[in-house]
PDB file of N, CA and C in Angstrom:
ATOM      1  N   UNK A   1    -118.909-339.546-154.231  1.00  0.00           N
ATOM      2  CA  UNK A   1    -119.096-339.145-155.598  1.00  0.00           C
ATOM      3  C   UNK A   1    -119.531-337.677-155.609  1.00  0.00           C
ATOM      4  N   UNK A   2    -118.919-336.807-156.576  1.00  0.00           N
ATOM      5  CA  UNK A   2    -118.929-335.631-156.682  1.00  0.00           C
ATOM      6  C   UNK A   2    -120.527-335.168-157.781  1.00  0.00           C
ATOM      7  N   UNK A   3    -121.167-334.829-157.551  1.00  0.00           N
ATOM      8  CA  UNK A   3    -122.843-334.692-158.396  1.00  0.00           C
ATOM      9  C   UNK A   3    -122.480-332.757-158.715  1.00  0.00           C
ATOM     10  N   UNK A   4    -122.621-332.631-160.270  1.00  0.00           N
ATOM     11  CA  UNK A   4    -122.898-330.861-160.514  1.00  0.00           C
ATOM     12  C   UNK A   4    -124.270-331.189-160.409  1.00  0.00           C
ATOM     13  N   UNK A   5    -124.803-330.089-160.392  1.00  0.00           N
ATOM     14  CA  UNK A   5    -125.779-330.003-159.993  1.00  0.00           C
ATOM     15  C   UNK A   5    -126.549-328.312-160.593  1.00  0.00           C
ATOM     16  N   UNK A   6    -127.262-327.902-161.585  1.00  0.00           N
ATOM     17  CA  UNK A   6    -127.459-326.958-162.053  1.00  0.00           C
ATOM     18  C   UNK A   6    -128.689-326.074-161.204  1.00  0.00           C
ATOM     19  N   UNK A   7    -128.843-325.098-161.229  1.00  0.00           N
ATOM     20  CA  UNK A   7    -129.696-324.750-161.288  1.00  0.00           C
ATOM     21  C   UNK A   7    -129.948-322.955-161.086  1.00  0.00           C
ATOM     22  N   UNK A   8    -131.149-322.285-160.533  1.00  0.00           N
ATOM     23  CA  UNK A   8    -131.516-321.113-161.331  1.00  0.00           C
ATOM     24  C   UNK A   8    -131.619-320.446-160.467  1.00  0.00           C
ATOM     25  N   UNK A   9    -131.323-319.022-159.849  1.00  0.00           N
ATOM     26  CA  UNK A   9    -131.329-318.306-158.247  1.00  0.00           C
ATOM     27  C   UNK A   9    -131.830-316.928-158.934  1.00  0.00           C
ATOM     28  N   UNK A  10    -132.175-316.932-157.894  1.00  0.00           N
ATOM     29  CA  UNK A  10    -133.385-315.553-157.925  1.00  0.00           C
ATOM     30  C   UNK A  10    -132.895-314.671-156.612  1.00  0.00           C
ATOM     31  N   UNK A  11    -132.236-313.439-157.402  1.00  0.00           N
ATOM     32  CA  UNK A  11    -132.362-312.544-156.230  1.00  0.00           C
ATOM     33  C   UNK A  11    -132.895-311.414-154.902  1.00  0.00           C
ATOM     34  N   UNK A  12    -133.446-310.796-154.294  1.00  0.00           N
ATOM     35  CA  UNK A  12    -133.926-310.317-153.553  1.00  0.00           C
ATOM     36  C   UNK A  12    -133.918-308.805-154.617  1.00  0.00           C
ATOM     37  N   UNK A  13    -135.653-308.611-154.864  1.00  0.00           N
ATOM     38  CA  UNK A  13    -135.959-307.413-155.796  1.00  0.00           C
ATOM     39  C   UNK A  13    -135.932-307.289-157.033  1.00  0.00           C
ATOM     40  N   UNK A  14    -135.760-308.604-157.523  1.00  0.00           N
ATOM     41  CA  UNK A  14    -135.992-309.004-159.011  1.00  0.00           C
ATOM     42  C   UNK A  14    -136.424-310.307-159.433  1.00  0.00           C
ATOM     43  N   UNK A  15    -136.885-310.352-160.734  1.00  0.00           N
ATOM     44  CA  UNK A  15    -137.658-311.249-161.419  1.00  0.00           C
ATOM     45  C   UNK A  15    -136.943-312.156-162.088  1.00  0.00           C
ATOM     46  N   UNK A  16    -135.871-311.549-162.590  1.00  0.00           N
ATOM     47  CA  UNK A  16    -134.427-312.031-163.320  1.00  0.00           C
ATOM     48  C   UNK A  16    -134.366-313.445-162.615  1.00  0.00           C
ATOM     49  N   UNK A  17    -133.398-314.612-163.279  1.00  0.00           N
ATOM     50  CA  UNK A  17    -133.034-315.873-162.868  1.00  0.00           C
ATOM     51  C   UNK A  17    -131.861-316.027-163.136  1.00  0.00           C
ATOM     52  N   UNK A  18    -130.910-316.386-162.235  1.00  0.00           N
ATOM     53  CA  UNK A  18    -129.124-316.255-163.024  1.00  0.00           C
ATOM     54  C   UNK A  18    -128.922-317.816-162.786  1.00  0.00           C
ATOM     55  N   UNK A  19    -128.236-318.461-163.715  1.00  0.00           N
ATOM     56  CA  UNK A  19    -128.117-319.967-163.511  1.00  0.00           C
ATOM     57  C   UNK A  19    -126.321-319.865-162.825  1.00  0.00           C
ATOM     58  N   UNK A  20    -126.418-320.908-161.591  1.00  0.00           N
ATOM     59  CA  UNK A  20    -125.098-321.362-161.783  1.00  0.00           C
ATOM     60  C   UNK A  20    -124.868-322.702-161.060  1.00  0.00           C
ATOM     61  N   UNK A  21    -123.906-323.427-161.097  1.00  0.00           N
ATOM     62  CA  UNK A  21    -123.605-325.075-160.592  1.00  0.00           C
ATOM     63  C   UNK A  21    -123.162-324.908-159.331  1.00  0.00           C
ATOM     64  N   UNK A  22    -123.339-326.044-158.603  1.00  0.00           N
ATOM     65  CA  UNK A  22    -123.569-326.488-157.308  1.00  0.00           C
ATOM     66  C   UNK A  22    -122.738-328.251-157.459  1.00  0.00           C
ATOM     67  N   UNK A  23    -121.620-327.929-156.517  1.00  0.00           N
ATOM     68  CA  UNK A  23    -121.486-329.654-156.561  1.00  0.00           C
ATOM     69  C   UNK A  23    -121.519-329.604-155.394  1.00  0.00           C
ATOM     70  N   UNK A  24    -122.052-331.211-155.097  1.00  0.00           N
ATOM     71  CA  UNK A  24    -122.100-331.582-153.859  1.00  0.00           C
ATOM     72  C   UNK A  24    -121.492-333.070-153.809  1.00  0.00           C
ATOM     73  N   UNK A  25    -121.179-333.219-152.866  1.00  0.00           N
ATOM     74  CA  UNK A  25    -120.425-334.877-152.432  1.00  0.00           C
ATOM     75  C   UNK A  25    -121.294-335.468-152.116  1.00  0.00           C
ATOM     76  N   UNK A  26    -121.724-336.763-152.209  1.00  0.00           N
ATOM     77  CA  UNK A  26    -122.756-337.570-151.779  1.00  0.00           C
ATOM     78  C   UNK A  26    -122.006-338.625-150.488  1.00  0.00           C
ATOM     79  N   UNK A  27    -120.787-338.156-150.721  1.00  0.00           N
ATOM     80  CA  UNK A  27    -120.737-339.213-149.042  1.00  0.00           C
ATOM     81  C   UNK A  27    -120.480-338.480-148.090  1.00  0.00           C
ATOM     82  N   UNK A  28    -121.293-336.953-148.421  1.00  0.00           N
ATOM     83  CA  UNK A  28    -121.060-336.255-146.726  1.00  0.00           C
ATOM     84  C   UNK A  28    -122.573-336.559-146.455  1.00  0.00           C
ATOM     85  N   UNK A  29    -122.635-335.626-145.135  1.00  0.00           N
ATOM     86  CA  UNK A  29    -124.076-335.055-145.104  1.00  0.00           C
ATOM     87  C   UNK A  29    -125.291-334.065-145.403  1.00  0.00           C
ATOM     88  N   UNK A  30    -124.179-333.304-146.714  1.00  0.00           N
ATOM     89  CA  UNK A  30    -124.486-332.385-147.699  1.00  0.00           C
ATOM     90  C   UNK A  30    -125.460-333.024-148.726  1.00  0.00           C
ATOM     91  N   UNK A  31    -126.650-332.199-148.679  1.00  0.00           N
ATOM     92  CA  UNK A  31    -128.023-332.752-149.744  1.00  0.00           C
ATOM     93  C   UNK A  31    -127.765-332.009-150.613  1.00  0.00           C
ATOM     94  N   UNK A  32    -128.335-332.418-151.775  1.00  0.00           N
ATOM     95  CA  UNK A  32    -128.604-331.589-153.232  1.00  0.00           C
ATOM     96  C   UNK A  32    -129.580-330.512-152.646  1.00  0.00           C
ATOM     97  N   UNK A  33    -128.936-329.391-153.427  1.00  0.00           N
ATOM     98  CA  UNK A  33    -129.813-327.802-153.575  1.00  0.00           C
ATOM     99  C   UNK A  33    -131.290-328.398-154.057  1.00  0.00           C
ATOM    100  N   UNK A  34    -132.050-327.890-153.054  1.00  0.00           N
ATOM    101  CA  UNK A  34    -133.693-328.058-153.353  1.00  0.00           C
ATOM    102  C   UNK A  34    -134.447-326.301-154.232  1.00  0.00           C
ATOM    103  N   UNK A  35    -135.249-326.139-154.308  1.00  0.00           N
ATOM    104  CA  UNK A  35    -136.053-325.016-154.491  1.00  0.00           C
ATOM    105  C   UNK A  35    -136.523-324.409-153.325  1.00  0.00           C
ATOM    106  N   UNK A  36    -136.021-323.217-152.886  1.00  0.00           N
ATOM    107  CA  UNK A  36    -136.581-322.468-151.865  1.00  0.00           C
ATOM    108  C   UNK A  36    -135.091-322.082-151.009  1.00  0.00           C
ATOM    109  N   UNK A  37    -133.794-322.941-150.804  1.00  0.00           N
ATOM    110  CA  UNK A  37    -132.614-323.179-150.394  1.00  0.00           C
ATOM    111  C   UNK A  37    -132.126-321.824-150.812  1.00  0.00           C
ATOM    112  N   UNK A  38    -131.648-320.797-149.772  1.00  0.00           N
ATOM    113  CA  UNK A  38    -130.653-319.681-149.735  1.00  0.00           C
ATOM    114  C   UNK A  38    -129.260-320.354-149.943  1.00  0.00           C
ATOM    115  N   UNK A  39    -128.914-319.142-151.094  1.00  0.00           N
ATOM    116  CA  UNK A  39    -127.471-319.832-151.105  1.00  0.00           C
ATOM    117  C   UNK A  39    -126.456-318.258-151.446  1.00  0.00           C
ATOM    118  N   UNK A  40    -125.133-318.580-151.218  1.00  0.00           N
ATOM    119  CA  UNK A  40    -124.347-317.497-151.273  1.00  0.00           C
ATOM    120  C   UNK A  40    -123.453-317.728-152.810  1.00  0.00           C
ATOM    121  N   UNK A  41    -123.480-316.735-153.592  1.00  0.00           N
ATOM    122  CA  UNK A  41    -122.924-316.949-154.410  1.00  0.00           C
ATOM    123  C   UNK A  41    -121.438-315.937-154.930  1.00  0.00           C
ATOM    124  N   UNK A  42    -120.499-316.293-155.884  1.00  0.00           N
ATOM    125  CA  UNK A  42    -119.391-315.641-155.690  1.00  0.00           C
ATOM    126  C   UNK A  42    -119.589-314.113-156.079  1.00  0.00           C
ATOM    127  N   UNK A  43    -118.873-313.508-156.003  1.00  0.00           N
ATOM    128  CA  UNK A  43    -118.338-311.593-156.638  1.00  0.00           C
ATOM    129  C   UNK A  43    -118.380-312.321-158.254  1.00  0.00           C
ATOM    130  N   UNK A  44    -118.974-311.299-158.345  1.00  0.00           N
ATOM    131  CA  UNK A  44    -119.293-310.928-160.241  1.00  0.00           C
ATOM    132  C   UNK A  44    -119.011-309.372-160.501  1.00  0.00           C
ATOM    133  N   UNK A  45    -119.712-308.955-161.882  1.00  0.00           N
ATOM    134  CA  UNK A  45    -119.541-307.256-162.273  1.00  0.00           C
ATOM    135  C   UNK A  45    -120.390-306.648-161.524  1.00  0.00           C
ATOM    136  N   UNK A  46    -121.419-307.065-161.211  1.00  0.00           N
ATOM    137  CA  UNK A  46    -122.251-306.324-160.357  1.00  0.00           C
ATOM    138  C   UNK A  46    -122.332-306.341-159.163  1.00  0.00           C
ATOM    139  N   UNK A  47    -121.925-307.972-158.421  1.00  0.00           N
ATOM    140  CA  UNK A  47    -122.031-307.390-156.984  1.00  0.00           C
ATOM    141  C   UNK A  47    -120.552-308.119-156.782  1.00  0.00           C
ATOM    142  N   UNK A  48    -119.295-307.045-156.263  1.00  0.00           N
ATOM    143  CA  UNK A  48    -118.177-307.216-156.476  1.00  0.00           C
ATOM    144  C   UNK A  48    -117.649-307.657-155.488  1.00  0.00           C
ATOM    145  N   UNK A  49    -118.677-308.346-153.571  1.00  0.00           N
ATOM    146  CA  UNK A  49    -118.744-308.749-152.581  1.00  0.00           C
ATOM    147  C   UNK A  49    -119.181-310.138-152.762  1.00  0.00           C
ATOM    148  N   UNK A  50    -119.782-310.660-153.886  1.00  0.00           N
ATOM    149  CA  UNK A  50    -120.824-311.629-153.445  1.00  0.00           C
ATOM    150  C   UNK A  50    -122.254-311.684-153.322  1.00  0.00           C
ATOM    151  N   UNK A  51    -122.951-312.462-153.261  1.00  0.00           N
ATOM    152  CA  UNK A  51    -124.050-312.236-152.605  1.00  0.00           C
ATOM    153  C   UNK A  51    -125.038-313.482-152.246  1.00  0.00           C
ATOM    154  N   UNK A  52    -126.728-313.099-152.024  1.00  0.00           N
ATOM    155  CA  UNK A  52    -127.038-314.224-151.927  1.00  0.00           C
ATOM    156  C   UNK A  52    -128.084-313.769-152.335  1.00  0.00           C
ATOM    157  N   UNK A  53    -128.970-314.979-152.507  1.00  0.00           N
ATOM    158  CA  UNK A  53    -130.362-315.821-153.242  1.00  0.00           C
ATOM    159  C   UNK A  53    -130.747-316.693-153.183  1.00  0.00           C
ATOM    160  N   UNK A  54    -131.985-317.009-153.752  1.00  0.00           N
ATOM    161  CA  UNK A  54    -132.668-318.043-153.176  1.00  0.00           C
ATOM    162  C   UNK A  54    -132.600-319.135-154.499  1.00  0.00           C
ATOM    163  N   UNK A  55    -132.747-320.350-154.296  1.00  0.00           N
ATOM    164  CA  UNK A  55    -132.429-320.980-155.558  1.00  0.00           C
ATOM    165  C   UNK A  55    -134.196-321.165-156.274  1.00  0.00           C
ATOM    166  N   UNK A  56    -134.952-321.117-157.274  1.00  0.00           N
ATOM    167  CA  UNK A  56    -135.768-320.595-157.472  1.00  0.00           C
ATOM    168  C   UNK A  56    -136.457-322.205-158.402  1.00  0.00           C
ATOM    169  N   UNK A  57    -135.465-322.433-159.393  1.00  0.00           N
ATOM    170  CA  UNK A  57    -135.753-323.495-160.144  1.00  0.00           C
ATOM    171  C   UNK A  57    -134.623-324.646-160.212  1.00  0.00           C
ATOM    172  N   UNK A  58    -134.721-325.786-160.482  1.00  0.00           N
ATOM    173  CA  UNK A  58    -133.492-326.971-160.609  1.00  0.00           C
ATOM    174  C   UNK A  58    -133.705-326.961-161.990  1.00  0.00           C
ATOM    175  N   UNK A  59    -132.412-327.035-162.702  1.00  0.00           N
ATOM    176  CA  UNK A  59    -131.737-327.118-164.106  1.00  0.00           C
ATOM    177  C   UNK A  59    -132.279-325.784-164.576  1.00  0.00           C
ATOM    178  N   UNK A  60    -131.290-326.120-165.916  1.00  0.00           N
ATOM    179  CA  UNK A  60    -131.387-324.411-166.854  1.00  0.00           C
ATOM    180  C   UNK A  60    -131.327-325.144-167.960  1.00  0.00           C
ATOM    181  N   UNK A  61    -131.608-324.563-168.954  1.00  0.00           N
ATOM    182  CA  UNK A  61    -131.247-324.218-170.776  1.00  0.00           C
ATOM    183  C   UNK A  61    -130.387-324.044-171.027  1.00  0.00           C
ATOM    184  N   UNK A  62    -129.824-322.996-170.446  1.00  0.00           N
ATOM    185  CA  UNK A  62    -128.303-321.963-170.457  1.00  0.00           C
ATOM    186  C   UNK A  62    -127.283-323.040-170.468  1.00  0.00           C
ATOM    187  N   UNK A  63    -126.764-323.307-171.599  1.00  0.00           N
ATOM    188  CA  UNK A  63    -125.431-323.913-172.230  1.00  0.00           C
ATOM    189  C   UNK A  63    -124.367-323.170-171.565  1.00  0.00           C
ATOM    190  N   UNK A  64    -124.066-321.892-171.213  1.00  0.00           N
ATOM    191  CA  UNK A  64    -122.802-321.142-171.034  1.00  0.00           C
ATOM    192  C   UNK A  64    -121.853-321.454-169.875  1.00  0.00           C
ATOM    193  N   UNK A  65    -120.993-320.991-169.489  1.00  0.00           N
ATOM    194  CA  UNK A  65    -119.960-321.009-168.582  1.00  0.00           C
ATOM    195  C   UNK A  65    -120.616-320.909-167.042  1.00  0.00           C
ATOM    196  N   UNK A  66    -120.826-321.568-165.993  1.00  0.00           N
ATOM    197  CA  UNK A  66    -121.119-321.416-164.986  1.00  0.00           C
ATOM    198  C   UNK A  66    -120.507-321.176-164.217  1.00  0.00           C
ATOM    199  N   UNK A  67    -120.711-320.499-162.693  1.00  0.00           N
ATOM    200  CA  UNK A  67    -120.011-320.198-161.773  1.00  0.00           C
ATOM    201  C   UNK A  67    -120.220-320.701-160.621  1.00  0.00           C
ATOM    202  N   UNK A  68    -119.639-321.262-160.260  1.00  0.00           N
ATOM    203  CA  UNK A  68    -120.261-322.351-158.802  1.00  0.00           C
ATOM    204  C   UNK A  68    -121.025-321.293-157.489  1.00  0.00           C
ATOM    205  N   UNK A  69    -121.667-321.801-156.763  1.00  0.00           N
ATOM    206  CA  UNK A  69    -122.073-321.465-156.049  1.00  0.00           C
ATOM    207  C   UNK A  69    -121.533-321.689-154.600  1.00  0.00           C
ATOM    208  N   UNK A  70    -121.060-320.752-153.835  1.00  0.00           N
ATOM    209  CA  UNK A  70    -120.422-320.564-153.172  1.00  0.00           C
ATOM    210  C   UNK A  70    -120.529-321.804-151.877  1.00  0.00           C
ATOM    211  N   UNK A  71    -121.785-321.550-151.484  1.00  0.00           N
ATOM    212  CA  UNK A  71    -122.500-322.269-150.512  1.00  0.00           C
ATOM    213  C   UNK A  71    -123.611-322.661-150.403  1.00  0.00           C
ATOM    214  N   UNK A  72    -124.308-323.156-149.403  1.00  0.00           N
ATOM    215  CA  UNK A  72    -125.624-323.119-149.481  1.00  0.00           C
ATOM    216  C   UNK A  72    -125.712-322.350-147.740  1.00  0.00           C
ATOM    217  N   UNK A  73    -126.681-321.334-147.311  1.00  0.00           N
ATOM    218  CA  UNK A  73    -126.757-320.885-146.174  1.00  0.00           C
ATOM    219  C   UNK A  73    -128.026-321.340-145.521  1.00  0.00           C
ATOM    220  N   UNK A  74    -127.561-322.085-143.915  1.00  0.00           N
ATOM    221  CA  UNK A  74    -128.414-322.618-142.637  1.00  0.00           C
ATOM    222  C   UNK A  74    -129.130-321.385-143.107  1.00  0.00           C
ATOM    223  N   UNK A  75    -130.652-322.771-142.636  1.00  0.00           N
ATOM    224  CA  UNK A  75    -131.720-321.751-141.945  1.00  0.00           C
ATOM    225  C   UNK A  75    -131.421-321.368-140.695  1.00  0.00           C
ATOM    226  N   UNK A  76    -132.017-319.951-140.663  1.00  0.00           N
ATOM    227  CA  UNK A  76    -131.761-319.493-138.976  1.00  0.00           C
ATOM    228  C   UNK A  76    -132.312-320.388-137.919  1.00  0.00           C
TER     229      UNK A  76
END
């Protein structure tokens, strides 16, 4: 079963929170995005590579259009 999964990422040098969705499969060995979980997210207007962040809060307010989240990145 396929789970969206919302929530709120915080980038490296700001206070700002950008929401975007996360699905995950529940019959892998892929867990739901926790709080604290680095994750890589796609090219937008501002960073036109990608980037990454930390996921900060689970769920949003924000009704709008989301953008999935790329991955989630191993701890070292």
């Amino acid at each position: 079963m396929i789970i969206r999964q919302t929530v709120q990422v915080r980038f490296l040098g700001t206070d700002r929170l950008y929401t975007y969705a996360y699905d995950w499969d529940t019959s892998t060995e892929e867990r739901a995005l926790a709080v604290g979980d680095r994750v890589e997210v796609p090219p937008n207007f501002v960073q036109e590579d990608g980037g990454s962040g930390t996921v900060a809060a689970l769920g949003s307010l924000y009704d709008g259009p989301l953008q999935n989240i790329v991955r989630r990145i191993p701890d070292a």
